[in-house]
C-alpha atoms as a PDB file:
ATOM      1  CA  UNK A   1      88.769  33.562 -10.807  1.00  0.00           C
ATOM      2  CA  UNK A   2      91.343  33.513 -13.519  1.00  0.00           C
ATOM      3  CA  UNK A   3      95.001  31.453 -13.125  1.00  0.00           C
ATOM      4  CA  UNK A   4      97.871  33.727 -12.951  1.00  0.00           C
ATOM      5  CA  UNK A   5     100.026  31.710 -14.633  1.00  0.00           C
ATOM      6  CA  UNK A   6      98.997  28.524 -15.357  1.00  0.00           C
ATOM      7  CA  UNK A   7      99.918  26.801 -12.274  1.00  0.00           C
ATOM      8  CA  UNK A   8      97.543  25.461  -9.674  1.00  0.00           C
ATOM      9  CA  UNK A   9      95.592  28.101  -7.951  1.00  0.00           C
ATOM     10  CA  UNK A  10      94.432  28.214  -4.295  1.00  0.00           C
ATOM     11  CA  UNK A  11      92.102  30.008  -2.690  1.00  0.00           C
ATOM     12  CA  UNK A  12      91.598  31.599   0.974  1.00  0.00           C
ATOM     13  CA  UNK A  13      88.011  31.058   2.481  1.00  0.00           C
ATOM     14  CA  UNK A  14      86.745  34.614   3.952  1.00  0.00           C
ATOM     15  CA  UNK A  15      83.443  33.877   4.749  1.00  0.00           C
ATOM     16  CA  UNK A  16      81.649  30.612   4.857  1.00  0.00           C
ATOM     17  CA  UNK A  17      77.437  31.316   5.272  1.00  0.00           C
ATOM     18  CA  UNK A  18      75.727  28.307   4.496  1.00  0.00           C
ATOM     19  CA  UNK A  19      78.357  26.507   4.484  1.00  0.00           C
ATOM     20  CA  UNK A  20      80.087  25.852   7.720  1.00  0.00           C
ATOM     21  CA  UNK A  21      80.218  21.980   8.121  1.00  0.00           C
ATOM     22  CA  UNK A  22      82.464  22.275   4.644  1.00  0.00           C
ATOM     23  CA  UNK A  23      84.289  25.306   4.424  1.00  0.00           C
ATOM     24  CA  UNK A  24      86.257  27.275   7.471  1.00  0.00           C
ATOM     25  CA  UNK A  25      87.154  30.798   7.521  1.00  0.00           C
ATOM     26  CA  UNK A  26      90.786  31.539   6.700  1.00  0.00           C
ATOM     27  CA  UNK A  27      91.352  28.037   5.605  1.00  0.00           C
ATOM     28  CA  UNK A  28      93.615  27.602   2.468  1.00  0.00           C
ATOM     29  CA  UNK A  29      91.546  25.371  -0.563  1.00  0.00           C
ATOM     30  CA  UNK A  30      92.831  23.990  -3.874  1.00  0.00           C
ATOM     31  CA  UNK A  31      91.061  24.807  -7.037  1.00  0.00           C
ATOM     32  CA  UNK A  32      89.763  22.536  -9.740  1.00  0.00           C
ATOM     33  CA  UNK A  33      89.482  23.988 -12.854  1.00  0.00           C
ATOM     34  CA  UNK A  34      85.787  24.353 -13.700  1.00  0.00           C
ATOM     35  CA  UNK A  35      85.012  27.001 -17.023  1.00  0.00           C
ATOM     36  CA  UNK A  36      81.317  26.526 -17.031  1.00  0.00           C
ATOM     37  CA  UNK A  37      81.208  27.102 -13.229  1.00  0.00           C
ATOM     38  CA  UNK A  38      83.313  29.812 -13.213  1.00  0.00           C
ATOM     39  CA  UNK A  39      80.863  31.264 -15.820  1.00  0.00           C
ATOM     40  CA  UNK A  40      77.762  30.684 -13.449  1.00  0.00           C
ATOM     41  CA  UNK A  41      80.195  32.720 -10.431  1.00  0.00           C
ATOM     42  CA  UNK A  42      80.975  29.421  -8.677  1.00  0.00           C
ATOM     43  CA  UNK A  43      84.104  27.838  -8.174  1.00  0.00           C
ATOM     44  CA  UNK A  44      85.091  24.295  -7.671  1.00  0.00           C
ATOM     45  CA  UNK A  45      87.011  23.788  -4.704  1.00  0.00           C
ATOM     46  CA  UNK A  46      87.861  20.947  -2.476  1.00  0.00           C
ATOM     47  CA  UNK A  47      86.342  21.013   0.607  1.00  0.00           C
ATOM     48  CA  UNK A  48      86.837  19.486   4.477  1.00  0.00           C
ATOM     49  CA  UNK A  49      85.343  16.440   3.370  1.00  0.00           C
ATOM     50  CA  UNK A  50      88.336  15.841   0.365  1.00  0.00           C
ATOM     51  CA  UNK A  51      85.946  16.147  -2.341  1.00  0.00           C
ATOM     52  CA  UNK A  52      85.516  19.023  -4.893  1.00  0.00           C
ATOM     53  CA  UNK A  53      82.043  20.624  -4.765  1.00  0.00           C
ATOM     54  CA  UNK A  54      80.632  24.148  -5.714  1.00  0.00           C
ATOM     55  CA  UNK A  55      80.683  27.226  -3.990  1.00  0.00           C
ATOM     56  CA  UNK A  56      79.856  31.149  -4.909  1.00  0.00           C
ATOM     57  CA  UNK A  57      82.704  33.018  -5.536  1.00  0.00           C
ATOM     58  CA  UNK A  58      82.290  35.709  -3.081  1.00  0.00           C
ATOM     59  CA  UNK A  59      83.490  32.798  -0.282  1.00  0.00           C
ATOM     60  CA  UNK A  60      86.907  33.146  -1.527  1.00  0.00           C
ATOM     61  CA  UNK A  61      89.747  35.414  -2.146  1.00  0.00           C
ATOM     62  CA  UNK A  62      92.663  33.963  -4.754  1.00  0.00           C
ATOM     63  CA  UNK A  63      95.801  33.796  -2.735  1.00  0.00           C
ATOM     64  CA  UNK A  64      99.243  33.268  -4.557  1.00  0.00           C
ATOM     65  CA  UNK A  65     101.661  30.230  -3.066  1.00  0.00           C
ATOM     66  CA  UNK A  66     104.872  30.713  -2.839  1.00  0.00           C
ATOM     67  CA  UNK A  67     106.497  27.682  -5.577  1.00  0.00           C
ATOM     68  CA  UNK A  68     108.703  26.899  -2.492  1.00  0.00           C
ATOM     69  CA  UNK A  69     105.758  26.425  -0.125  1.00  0.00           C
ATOM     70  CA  UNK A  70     103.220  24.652  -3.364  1.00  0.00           C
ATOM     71  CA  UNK A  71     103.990  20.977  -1.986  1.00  0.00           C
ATOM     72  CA  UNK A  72     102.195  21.797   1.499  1.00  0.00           C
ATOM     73  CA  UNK A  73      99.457  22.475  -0.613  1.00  0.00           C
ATOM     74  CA  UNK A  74      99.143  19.428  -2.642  1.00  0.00           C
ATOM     75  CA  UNK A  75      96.296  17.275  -2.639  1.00  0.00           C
ATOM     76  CA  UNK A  76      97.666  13.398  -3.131  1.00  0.00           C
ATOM     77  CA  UNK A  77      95.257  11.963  -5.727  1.00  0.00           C
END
């Protein structure tokens, strides 16, 4: 999953096998940047539980966020 432009990227959950006490089906997710995950076809995202863990790639479909809408999104660290 590449950035489109450098800014935070966010991901749509479209299927969630294996995983469905931390990830729900058309649920929005933030993005970590991860290169050596993203080389392995995983992607670091944070989950229900607030943390940032591993999934496979094919769970997720990049979704742009509108800059006026990107504060909904944040995560407060």
């Amino acid at each position: 999953m590449k950035r489109r432009n450098g800014n935070s990227e966010h991901v749509v959950c479209v299927k969630n096998e294996g995983y469905r006490a931390s990830l729900v089906v058309r649920r929005i997710y933030k993005v970590l940047p991860d290169a050596e995950a993203g080389k392995r076809g995983l992607v670091r995202v944070i989950d229900e539980s607030g943390e940032d863990y591993l999934y496979p790639k094919k769970l997720f479909a990049v979704i742009e966020v509108p800059r006026t809408a990107k504060g909904m999104f944040s995560i407060a660290t």
